[in-house]
Protein backbone atom coordinates (compact mmCIF):
# COMPACT_ATOMS: atom_id res chain seq x y z
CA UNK A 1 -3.68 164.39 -72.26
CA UNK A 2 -1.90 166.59 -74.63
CA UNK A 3 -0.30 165.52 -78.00
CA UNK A 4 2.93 166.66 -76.66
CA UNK A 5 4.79 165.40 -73.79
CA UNK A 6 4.35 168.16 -71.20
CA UNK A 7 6.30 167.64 -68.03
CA UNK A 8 2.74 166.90 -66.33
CA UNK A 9 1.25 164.51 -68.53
CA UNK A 10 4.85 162.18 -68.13
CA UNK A 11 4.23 162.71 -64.30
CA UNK A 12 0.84 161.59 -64.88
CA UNK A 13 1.68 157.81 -67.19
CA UNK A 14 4.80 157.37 -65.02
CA UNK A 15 1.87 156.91 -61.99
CA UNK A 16 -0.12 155.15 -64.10
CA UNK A 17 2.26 152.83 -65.12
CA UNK A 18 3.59 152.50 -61.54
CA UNK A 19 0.28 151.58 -60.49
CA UNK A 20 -0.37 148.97 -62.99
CA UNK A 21 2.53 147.76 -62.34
CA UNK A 22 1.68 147.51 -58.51
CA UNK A 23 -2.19 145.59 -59.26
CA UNK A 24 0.50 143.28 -61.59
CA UNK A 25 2.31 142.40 -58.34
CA UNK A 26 -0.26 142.35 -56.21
CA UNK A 27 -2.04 140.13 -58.43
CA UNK A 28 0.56 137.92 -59.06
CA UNK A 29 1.37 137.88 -54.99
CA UNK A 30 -2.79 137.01 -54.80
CA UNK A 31 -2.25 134.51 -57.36
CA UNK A 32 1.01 133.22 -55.50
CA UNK A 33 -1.28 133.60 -52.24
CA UNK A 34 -4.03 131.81 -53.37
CA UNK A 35 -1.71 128.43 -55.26
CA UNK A 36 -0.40 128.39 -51.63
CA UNK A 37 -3.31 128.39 -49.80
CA UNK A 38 -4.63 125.45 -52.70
CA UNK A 39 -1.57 123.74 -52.04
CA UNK A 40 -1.82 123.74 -47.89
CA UNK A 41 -5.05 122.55 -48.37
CA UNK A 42 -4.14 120.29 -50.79
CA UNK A 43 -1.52 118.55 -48.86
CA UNK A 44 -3.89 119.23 -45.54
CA UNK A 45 -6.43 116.64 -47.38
CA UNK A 46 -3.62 113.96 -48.09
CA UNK A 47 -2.62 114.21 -44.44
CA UNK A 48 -5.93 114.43 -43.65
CA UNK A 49 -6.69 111.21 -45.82
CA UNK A 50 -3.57 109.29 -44.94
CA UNK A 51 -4.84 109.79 -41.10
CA UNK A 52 -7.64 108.67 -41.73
CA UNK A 53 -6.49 105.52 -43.64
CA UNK A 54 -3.92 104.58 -40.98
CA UNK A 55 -6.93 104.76 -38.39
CA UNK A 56 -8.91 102.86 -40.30
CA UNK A 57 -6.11 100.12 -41.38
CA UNK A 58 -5.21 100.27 -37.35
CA UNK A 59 -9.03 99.54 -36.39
CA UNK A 60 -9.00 96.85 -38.88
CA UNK A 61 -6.20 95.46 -37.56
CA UNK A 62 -7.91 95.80 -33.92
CA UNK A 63 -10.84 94.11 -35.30
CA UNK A 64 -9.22 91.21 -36.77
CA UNK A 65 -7.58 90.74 -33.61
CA UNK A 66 -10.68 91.21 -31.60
CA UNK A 67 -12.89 88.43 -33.87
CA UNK A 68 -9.61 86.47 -34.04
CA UNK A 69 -9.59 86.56 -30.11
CA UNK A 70 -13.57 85.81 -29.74
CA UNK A 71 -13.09 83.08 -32.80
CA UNK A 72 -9.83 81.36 -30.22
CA UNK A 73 -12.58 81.60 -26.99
CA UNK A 74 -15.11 80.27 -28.92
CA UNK A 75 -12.72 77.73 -30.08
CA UNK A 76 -11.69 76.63 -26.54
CA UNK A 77 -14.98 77.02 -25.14
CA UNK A 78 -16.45 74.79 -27.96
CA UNK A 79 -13.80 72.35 -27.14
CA UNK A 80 -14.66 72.11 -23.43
CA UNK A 81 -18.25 72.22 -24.38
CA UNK A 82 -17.51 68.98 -26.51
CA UNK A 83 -15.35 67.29 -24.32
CA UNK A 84 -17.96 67.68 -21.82
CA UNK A 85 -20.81 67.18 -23.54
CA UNK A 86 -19.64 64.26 -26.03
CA UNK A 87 -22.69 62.35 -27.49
CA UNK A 88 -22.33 58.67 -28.41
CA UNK A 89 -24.43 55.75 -29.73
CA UNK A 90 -26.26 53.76 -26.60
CA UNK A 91 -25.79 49.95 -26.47
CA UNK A 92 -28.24 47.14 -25.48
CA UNK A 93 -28.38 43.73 -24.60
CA UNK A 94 -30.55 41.27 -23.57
CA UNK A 95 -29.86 40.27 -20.22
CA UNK A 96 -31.71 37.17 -18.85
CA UNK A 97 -35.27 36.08 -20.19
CA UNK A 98 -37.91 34.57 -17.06
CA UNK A 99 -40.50 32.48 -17.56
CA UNK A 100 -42.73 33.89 -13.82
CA UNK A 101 -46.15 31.97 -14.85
CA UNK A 102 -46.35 28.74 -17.08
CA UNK A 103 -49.69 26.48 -17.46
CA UNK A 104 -51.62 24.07 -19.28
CA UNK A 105 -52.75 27.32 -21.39
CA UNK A 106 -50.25 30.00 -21.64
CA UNK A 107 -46.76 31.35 -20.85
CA UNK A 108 -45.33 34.29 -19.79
CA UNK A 109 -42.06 35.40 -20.98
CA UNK A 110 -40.37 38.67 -19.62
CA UNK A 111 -37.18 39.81 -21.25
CA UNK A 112 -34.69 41.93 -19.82
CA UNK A 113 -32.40 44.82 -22.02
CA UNK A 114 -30.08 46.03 -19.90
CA UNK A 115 -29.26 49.63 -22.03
CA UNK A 116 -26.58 51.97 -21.34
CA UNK A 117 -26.63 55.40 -22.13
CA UNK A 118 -23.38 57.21 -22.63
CA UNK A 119 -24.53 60.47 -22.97
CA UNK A 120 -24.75 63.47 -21.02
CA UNK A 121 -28.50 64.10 -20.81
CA UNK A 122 -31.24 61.22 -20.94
CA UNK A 123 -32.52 59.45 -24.02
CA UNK A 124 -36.17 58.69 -25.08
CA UNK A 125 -37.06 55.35 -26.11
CA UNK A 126 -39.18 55.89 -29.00
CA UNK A 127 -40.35 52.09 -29.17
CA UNK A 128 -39.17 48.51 -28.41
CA UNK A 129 -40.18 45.97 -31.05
CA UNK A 130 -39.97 42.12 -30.49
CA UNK A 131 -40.67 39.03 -32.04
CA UNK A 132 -40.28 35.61 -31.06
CA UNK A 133 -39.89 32.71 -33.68
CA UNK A 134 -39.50 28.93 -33.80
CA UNK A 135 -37.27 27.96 -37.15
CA UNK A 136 -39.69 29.89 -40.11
CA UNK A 137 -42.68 29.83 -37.69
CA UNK A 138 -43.79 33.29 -36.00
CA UNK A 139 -45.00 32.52 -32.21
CA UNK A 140 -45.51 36.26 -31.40
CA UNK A 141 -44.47 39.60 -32.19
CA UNK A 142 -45.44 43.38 -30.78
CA UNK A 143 -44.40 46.63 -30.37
CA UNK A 144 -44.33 49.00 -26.83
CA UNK A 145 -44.50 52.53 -27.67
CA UNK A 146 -43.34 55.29 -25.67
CA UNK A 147 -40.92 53.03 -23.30
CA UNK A 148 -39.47 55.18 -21.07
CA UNK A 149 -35.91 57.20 -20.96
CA UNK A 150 -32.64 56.10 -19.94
CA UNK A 151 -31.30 58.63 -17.42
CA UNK A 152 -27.52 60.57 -18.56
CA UNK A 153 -24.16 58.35 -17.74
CA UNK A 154 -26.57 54.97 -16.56
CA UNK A 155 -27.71 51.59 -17.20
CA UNK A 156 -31.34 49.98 -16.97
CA UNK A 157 -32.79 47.27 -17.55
CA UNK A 158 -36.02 47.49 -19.05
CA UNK A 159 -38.48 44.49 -18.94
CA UNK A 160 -40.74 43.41 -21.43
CA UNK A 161 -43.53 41.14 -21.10
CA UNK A 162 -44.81 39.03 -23.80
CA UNK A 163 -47.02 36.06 -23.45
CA UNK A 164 -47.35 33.25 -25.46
CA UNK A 165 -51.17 31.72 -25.85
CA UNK A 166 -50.54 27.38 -26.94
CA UNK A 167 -54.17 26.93 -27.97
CA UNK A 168 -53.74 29.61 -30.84
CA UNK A 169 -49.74 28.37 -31.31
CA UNK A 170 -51.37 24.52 -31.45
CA UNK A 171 -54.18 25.79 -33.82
CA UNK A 172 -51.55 27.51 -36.05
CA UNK A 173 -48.79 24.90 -36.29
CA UNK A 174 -49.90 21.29 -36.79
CA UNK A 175 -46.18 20.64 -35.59
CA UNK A 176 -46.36 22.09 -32.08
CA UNK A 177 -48.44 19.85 -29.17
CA UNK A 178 -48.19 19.97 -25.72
CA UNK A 179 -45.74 18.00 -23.99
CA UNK A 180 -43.45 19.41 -25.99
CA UNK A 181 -40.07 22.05 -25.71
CA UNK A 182 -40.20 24.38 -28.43
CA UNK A 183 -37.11 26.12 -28.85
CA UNK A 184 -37.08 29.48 -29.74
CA UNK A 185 -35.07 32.69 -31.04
CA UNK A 186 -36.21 36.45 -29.55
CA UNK A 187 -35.64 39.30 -31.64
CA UNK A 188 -36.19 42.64 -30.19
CA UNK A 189 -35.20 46.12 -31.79
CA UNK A 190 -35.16 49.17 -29.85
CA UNK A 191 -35.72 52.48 -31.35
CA UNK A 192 -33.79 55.78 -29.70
CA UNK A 193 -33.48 59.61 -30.07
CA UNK A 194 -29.86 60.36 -29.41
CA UNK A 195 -28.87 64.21 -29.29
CA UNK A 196 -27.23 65.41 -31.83
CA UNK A 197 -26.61 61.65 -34.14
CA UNK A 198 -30.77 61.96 -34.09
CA UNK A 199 -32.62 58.74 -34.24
CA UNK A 200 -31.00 55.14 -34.34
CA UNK A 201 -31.99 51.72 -34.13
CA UNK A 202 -30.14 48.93 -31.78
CA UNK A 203 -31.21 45.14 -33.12
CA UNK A 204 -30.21 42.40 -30.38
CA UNK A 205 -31.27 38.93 -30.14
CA UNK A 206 -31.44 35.65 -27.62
CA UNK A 207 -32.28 32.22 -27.73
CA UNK A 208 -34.28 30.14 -25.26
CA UNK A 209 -37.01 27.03 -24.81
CA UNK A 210 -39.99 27.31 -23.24
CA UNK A 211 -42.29 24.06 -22.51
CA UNK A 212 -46.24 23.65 -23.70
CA UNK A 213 -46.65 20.99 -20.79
CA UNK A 214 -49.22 18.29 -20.65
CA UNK A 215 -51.74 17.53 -18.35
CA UNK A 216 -50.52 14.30 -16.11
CA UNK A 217 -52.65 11.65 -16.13
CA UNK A 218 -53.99 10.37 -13.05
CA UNK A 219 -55.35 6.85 -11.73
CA UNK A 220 -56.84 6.04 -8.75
CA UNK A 221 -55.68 2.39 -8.27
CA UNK A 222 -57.62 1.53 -4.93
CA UNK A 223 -59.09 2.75 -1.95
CA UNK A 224 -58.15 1.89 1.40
CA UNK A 225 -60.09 1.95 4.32
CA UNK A 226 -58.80 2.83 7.73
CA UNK A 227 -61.84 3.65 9.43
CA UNK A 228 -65.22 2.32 8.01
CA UNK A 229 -68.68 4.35 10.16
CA UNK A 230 -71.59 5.63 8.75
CA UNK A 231 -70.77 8.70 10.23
CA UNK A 232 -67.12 8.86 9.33
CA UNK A 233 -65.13 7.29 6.93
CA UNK A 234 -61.33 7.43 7.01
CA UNK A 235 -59.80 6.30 4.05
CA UNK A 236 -56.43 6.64 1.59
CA UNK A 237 -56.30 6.99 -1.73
CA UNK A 238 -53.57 5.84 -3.37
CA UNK A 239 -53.09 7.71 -6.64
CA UNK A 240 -50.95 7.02 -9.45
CA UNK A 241 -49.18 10.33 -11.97
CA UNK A 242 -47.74 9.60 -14.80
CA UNK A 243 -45.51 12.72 -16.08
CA UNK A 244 -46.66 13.16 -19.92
CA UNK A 245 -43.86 15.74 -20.25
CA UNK A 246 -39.82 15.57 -21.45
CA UNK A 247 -39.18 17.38 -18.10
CA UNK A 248 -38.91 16.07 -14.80
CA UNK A 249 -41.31 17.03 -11.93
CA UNK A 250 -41.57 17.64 -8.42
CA UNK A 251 -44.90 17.56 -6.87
CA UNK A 252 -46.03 20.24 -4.44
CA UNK A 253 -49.44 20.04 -3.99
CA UNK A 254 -52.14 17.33 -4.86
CA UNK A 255 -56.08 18.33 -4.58
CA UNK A 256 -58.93 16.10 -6.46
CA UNK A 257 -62.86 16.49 -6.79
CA UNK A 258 -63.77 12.41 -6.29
CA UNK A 259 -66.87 10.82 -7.49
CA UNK A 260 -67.86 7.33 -7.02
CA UNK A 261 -69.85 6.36 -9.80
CA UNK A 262 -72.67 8.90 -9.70
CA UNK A 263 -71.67 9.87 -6.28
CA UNK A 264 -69.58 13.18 -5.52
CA UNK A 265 -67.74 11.99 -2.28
CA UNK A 266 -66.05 15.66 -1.97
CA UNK A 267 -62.32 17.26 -1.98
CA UNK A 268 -59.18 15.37 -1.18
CA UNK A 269 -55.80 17.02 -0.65
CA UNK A 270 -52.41 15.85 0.02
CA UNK A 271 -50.67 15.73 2.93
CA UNK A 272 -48.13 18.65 2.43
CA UNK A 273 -45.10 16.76 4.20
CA UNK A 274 -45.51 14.06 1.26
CA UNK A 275 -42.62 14.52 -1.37
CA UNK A 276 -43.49 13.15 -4.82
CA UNK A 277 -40.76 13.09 -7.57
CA UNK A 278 -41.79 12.02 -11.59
CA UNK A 279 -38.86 11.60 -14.10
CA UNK A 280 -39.42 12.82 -17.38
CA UNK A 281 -41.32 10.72 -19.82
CA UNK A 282 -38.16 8.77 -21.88
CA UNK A 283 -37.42 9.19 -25.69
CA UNK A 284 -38.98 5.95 -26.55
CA UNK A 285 -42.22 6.80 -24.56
CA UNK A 286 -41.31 5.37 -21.02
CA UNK A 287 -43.28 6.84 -18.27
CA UNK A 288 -42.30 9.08 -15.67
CA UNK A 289 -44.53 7.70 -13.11
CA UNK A 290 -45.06 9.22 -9.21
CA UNK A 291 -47.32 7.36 -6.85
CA UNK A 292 -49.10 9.57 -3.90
CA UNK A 293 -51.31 8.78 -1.05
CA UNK A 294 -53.94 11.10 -0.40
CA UNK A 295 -55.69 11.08 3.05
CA UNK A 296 -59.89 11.37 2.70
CA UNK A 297 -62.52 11.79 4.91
CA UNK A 298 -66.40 11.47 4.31
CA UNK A 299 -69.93 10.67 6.16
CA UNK A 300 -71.20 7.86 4.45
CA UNK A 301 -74.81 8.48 5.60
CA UNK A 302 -74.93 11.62 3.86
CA UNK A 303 -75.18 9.59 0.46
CA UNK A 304 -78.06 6.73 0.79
CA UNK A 305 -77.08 3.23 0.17
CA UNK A 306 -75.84 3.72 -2.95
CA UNK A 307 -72.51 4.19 -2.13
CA UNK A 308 -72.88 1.27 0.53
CA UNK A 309 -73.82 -0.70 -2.58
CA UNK A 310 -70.36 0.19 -3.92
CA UNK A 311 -68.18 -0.35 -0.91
CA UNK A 312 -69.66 -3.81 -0.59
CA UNK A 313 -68.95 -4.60 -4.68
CA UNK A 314 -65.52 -4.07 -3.12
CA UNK A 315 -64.96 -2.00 -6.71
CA UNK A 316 -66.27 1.01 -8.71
CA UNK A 317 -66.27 3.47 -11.38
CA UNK A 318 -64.79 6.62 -10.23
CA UNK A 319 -64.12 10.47 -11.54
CA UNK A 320 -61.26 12.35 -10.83
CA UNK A 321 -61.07 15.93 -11.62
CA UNK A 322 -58.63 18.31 -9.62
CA UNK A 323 -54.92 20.19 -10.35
CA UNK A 324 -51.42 19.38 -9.37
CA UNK A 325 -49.07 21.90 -8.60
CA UNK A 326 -45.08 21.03 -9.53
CA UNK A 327 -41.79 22.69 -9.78
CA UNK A 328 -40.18 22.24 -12.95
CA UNK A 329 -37.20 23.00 -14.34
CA UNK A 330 -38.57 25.88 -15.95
CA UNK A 331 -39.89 27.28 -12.47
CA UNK A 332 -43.57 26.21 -11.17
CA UNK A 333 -46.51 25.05 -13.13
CA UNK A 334 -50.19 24.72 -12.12
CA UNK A 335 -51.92 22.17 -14.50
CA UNK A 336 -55.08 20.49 -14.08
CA UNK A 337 -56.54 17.41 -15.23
CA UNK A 338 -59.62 15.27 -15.53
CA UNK A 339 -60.00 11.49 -15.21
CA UNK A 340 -63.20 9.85 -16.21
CA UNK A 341 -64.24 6.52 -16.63
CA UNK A 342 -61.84 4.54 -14.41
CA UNK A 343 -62.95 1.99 -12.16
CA UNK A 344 -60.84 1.23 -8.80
CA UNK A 345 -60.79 -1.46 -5.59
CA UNK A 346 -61.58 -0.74 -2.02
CA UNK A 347 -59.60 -2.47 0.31
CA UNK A 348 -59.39 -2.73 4.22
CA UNK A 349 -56.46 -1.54 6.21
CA UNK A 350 -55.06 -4.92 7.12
CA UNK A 351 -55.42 -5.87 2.91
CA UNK A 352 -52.20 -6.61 1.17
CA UNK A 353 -51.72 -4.50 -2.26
CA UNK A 354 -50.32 -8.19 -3.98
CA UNK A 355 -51.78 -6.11 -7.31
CA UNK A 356 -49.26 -2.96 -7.16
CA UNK A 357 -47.54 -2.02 -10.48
């Protein structure tokens, strides 16, 4: 460019400064361009986030109302499921107490507990402990494992058996004899797995007596002849019970082993249409006697003139040893007993008894 301004060289800046001028703009419309596009995206991304937070807030709120939904059916459905399905503590009681089999020896007790179980779905009986006591004395005690179950919404009665041994109860207790009522006091305990409440433990308990009877004592107070043969003998003993027990007695049956001094005659038995009835033996030790007549058969022949020998004495030692059966109070008893050492009368038929007690 020349020092001075030619015509040309003006031409020449005027472009120049015309086309700085135009980058200017157009850099300032780039500029303007670009701030714009920044700010559309800018404000895209807000929208963009705002979107995205109202979807999100409205799926939370669709999931709180979802779980509060399943939370209400659960509710209800728990509800149903426990009104249904309600557990509850079983109860127990005992319900009667038998005595099936007393003797001179032993008794057996069963004990009923009627148990009733509430729930919906059966219940185990873990175990069933018992123990029966006189005052401070123990008489027995046990436990039954594994029971059984009570079935859902019932009742049972389970049974339990115990038995009671008097030789080891007189052994124990210098108190306790036979002849005697011993009153008593049952304690059982019954252990259960509920559902739910887990394991529990139902005490009950029941009072009773039970009897350790006596042997009766028997007499043979004569002999009476009806028909007198060396090849048959008909004859009638007449027998005489006295009732060693606080209980009265009703005789059922009557059968005796009889020897005549060393003689064993053979087996006597009562006639079963006889009815014998012995009181109790009284407070003050008054008997409760019973008097029986037992019908007897034999071949003299078949024992040498020993026993001929006797008859004719008109009297004789004699051994008794047989069993009574009686019904009690307390149900039926079989006891036996043993006479030794007695000595009796014979008598004929046509003989008055002038020497009857």
């Amino acid at each position: 460019m020349c020092e001075e301004r030619c015509p040309a060289c003006f031409i020449q800046l005027r472009r120049a400064d015309i086309t700085l001028r135009s980058k200017k703009v157009e850099g300032r419309e780039s500029a303007a361009v670009i701030e714009a596009g920044t700010r559309m995206s800018n404000d895209e991304e807000v929208r963009d986030r705002g979107r995205k937070a109202d979807k999100e807030e409205e799926e939370e709120e669709e999931n709180d109302g979802f779980f509060e939904k399943i939370g209400d059916f659960v509710k209800d459905v728990g509800e149903k499921i426990a009104g249904a399905f309600s557990f509850g503590k079983p109860t127990a009681d005992v319900s009667a107490i038998h005595l099936p089999k007393i003797n001179s020896k032993e008794a057996e007790i069963i004990i009923d507990v009627l148990i009733t179980n509430p729930n919906p779905v059966p219940i185990p009986l873990v175990d069933i402990e018992y123990l029966v006591e006189s005052g401070n004395r123990k008489l027995v005690s046990g436990t039954i494992p594994d029971a059984g179950t009570i079935h859902a919404h019932g009742s049972e009665t389970i049974k339990i058996p115990i038995k009671l041994i008097f030789k080891d109860l007189t052994e124990t207790w210098s108190d306790i004899n036979p002849g005697m009522i011993v009153p008593y006091l049952v304690k059982v305990t019954l252990l259960v797995d509920v559902p739910v409440i887990g394991r529990i433990t139902i005490p009950m308990c029941k009072e009773g007596e039970v009897p350790i009877p006596a042997k009766p004592d028997v007499d043979l107070e004569r002999v009476k002849w009806k028909h007198l043969d060396l090849d048959e003998t008909q004859a009638v003993l007449h027998l005489k019970l006295e009732n060693m027990n606080p209980f009265e007695m009703g005789l059922k049956d009557f059968e005796v082993d009889v020897v005549f001094g060393t003689v064993s005659i053979g087996k006597a038995n009562m006639d079963e249409t006889t009815a014998v009835y012995m009181s109790e033996k009284g407070p003050n030790g008054e008997k409760g006697i019973g008097r029986v007549q037992v019908p007897f058969t034999f071949r003299p022949k078949d024992f040498g003139s020993a026993l001929w020998d006797m008859i004719r004495g008109r009297s004789t030692g004699y051994t008794l040893k047989g069993s009574v059966d009686v019904d009690t109070p307390f149900g039926p008893m079989h006891l036996p007993f043993v006479k030794e050492g007695g000595k009796t009368k014979f008598r004929g038929e046509d003989e008055d008894d002038d020497d009857d007690d």
